[in-house]
N, C-alpha and C. Protein backbone atom coordinates (compact mmCIF):
# COMPACT_ATOMS: atom_id res chain seq x y z
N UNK A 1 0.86 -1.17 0.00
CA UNK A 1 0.00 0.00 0.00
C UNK A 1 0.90 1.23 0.00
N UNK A 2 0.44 2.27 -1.12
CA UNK A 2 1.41 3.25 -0.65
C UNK A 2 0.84 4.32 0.10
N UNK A 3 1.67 5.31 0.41
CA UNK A 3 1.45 6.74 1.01
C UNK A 3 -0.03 7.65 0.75
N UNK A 4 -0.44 7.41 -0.12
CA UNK A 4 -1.58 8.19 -0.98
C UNK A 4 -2.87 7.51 -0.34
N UNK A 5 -2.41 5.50 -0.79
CA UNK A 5 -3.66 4.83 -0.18
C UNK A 5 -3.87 4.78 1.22
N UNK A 6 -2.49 4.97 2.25
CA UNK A 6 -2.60 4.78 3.38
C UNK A 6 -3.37 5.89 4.16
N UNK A 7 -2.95 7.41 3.11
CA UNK A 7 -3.76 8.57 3.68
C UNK A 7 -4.95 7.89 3.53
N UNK A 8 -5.92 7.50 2.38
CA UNK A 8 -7.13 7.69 1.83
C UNK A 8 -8.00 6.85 2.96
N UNK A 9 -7.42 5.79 3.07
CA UNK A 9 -7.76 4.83 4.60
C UNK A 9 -8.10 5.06 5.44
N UNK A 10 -7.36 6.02 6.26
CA UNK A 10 -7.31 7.02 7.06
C UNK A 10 -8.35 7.64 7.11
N UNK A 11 -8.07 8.43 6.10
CA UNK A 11 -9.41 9.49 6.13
C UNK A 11 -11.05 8.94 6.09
N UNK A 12 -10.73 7.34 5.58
CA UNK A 12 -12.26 6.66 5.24
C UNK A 12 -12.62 6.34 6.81
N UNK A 13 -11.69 5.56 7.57
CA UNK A 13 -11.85 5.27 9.16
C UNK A 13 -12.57 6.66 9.80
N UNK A 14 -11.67 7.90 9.51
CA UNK A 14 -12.04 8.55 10.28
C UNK A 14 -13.54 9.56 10.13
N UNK A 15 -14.40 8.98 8.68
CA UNK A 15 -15.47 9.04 8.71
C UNK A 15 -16.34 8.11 9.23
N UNK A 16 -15.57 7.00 9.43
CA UNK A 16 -17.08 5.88 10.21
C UNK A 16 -17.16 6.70 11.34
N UNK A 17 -16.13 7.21 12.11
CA UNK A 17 -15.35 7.48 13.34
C UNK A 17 -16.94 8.56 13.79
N UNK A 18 -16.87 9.54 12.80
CA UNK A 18 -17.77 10.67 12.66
C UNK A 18 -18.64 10.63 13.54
N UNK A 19 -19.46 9.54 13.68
CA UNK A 19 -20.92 9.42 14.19
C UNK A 19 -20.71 9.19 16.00
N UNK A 20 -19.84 8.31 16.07
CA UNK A 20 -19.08 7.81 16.99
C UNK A 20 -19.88 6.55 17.71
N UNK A 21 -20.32 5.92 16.62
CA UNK A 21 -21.27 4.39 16.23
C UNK A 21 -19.95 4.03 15.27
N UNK A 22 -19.40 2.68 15.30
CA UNK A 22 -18.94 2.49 14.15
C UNK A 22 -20.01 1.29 13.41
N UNK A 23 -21.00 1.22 12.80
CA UNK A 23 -21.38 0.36 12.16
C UNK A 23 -21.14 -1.17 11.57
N UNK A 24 -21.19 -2.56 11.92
CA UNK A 24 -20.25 -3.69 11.09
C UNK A 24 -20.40 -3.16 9.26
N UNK A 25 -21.50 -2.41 8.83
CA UNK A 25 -22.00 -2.65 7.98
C UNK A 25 -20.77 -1.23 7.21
N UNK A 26 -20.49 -0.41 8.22
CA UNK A 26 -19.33 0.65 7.47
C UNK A 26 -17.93 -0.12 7.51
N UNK A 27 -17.59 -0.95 8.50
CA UNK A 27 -16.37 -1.87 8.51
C UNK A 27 -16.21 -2.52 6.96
N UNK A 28 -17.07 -3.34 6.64
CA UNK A 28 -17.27 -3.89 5.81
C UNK A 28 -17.20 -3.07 4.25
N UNK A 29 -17.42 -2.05 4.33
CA UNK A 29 -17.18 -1.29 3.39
C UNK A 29 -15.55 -1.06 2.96
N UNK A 30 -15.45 -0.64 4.18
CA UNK A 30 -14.52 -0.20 4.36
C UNK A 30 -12.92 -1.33 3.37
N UNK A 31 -13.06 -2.61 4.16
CA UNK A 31 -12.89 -3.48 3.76
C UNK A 31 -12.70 -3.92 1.84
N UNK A 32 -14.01 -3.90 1.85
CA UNK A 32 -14.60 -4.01 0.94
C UNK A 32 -13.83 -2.67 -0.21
N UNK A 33 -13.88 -1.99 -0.11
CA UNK A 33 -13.06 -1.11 -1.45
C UNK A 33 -11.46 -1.55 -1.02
N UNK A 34 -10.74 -1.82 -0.12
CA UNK A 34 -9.65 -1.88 -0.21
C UNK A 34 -9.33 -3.54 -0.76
N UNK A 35 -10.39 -4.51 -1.24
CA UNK A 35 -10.62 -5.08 -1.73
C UNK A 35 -10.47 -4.87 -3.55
N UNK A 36 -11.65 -3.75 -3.77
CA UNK A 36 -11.44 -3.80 -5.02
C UNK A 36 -10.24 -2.64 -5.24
N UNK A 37 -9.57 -1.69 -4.66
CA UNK A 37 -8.30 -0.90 -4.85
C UNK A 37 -6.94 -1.65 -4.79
N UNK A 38 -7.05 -3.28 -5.56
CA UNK A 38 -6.26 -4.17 -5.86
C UNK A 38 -5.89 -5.23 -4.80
N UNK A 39 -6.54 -5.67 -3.96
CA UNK A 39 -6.39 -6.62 -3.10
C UNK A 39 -6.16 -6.27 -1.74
N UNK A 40 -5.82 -5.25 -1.34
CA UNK A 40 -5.43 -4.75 -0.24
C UNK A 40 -6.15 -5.82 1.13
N UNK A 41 -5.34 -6.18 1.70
CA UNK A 41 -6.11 -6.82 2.56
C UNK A 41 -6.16 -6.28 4.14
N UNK A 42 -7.01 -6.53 5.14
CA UNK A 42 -7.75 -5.63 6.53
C UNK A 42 -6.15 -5.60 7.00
N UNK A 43 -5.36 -6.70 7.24
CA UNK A 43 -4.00 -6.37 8.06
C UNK A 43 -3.66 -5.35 7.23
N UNK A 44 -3.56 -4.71 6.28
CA UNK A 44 -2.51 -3.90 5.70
C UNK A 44 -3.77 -2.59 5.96
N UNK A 45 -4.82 -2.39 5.88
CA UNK A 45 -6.18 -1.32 6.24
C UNK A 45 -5.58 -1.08 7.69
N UNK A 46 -5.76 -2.48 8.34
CA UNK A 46 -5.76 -1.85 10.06
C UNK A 46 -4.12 -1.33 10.33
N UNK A 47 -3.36 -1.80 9.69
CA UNK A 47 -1.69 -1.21 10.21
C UNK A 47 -1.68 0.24 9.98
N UNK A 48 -2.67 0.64 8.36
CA UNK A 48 -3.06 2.22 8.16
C UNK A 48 -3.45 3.10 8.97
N UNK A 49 -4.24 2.34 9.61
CA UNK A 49 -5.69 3.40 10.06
C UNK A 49 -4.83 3.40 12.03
N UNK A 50 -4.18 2.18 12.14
CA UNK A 50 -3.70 2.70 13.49
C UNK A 50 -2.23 3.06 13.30
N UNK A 51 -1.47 3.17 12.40
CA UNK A 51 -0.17 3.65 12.35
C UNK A 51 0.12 5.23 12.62
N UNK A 52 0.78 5.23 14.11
CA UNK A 52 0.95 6.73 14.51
C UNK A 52 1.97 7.77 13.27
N UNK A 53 2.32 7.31 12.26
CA UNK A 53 2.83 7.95 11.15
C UNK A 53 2.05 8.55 10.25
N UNK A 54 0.87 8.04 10.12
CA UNK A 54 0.11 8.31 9.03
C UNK A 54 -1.07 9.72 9.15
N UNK A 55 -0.74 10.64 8.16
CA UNK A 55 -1.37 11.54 8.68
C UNK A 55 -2.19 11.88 7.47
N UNK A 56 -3.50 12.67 7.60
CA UNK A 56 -4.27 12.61 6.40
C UNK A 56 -4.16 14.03 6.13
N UNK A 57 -3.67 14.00 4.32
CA UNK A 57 -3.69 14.88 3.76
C UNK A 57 -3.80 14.99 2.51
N UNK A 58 -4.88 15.48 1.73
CA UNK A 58 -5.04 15.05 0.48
C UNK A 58 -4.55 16.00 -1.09
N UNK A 59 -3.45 16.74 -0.43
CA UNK A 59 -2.81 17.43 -0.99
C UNK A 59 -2.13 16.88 -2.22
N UNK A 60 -1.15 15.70 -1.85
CA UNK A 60 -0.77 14.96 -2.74
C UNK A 60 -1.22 14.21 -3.64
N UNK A 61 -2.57 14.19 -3.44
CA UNK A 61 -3.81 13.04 -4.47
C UNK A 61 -3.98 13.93 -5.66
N UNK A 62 -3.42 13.48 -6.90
CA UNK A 62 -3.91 13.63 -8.38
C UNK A 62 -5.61 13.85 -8.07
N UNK A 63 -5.86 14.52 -9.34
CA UNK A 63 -7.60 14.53 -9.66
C UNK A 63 -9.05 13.31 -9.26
N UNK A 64 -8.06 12.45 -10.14
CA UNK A 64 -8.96 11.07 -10.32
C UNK A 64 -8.73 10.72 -8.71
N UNK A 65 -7.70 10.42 -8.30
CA UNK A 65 -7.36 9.92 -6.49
C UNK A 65 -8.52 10.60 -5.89
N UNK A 66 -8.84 12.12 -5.82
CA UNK A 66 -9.71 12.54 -4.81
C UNK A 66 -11.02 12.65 -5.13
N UNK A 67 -11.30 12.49 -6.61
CA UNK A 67 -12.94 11.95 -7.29
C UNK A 67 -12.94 10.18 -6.38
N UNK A 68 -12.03 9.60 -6.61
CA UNK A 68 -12.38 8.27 -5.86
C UNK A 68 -12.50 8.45 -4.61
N UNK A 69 -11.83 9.33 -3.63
CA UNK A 69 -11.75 9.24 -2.09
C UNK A 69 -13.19 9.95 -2.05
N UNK A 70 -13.70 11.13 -3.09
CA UNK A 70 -15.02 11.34 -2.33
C UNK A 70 -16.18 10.30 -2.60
N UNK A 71 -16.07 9.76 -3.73
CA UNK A 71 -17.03 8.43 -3.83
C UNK A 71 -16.60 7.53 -3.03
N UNK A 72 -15.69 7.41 -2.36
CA UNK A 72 -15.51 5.91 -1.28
C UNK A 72 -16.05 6.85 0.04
N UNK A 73 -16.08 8.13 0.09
CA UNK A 73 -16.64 8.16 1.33
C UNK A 73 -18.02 8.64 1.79
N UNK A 74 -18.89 8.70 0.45
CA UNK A 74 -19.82 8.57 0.43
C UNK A 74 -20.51 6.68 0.52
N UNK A 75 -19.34 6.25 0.38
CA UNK A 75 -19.83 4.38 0.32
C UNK A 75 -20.09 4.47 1.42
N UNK A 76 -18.66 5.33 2.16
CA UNK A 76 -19.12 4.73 4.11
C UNK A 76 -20.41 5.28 4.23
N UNK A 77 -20.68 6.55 4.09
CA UNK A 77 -21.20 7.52 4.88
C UNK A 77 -22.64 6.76 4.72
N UNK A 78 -22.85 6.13 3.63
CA UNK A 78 -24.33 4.93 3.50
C UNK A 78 -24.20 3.35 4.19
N UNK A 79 -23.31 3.48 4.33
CA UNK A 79 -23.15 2.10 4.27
C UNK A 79 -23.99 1.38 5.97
N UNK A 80 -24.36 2.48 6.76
CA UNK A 80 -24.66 1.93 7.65
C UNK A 80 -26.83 1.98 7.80
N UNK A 81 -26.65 2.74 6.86
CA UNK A 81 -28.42 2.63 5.77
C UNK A 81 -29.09 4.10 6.55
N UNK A 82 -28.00 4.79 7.67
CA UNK A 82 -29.39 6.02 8.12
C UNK A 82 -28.40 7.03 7.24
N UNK A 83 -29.25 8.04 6.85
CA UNK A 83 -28.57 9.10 6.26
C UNK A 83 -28.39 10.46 6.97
């Protein structure tokens, strides 16, 4: 995983985080795109999302990178079915 995806991770956790419910059904999402963003699997998600290095900033994300980070975080932001 690189630097870019580890931010994007980050930043997806720290929208389940939002509500301060974490949902199984936003986990799973969660999961679930780092699934289809080439295999990524939860050990390499969870080393992201708790690694005291990783800091979110989406400065460095090309165009297309932050069209995908706002559609993945609209996945979470449903994913737990209340709006």
């Amino acid at each position: 995983m690189n630097e870019n995806e580890k931010k994007m991770f980050l930043g997806l956790y720290q929208m389940l985080l939002a509500d301060a419910e974490v949902h199984p059904n936003e986990l799973e999402q969660l999961y679930l795109i780092g699934k289809e963003k080439g295999g990524i699997n939860e050990n390499e998600i969870q080393e992201a999302i708790f690694s005291p290095n990783t800091l979110v900033s989406l400065e460095s994300l090309n165009d297309d990178e932050r069209i995908e980070y706002l559609y993945n975080l609209a996945r979470i932001a449903w994913a737990d079915g209340r709006n």
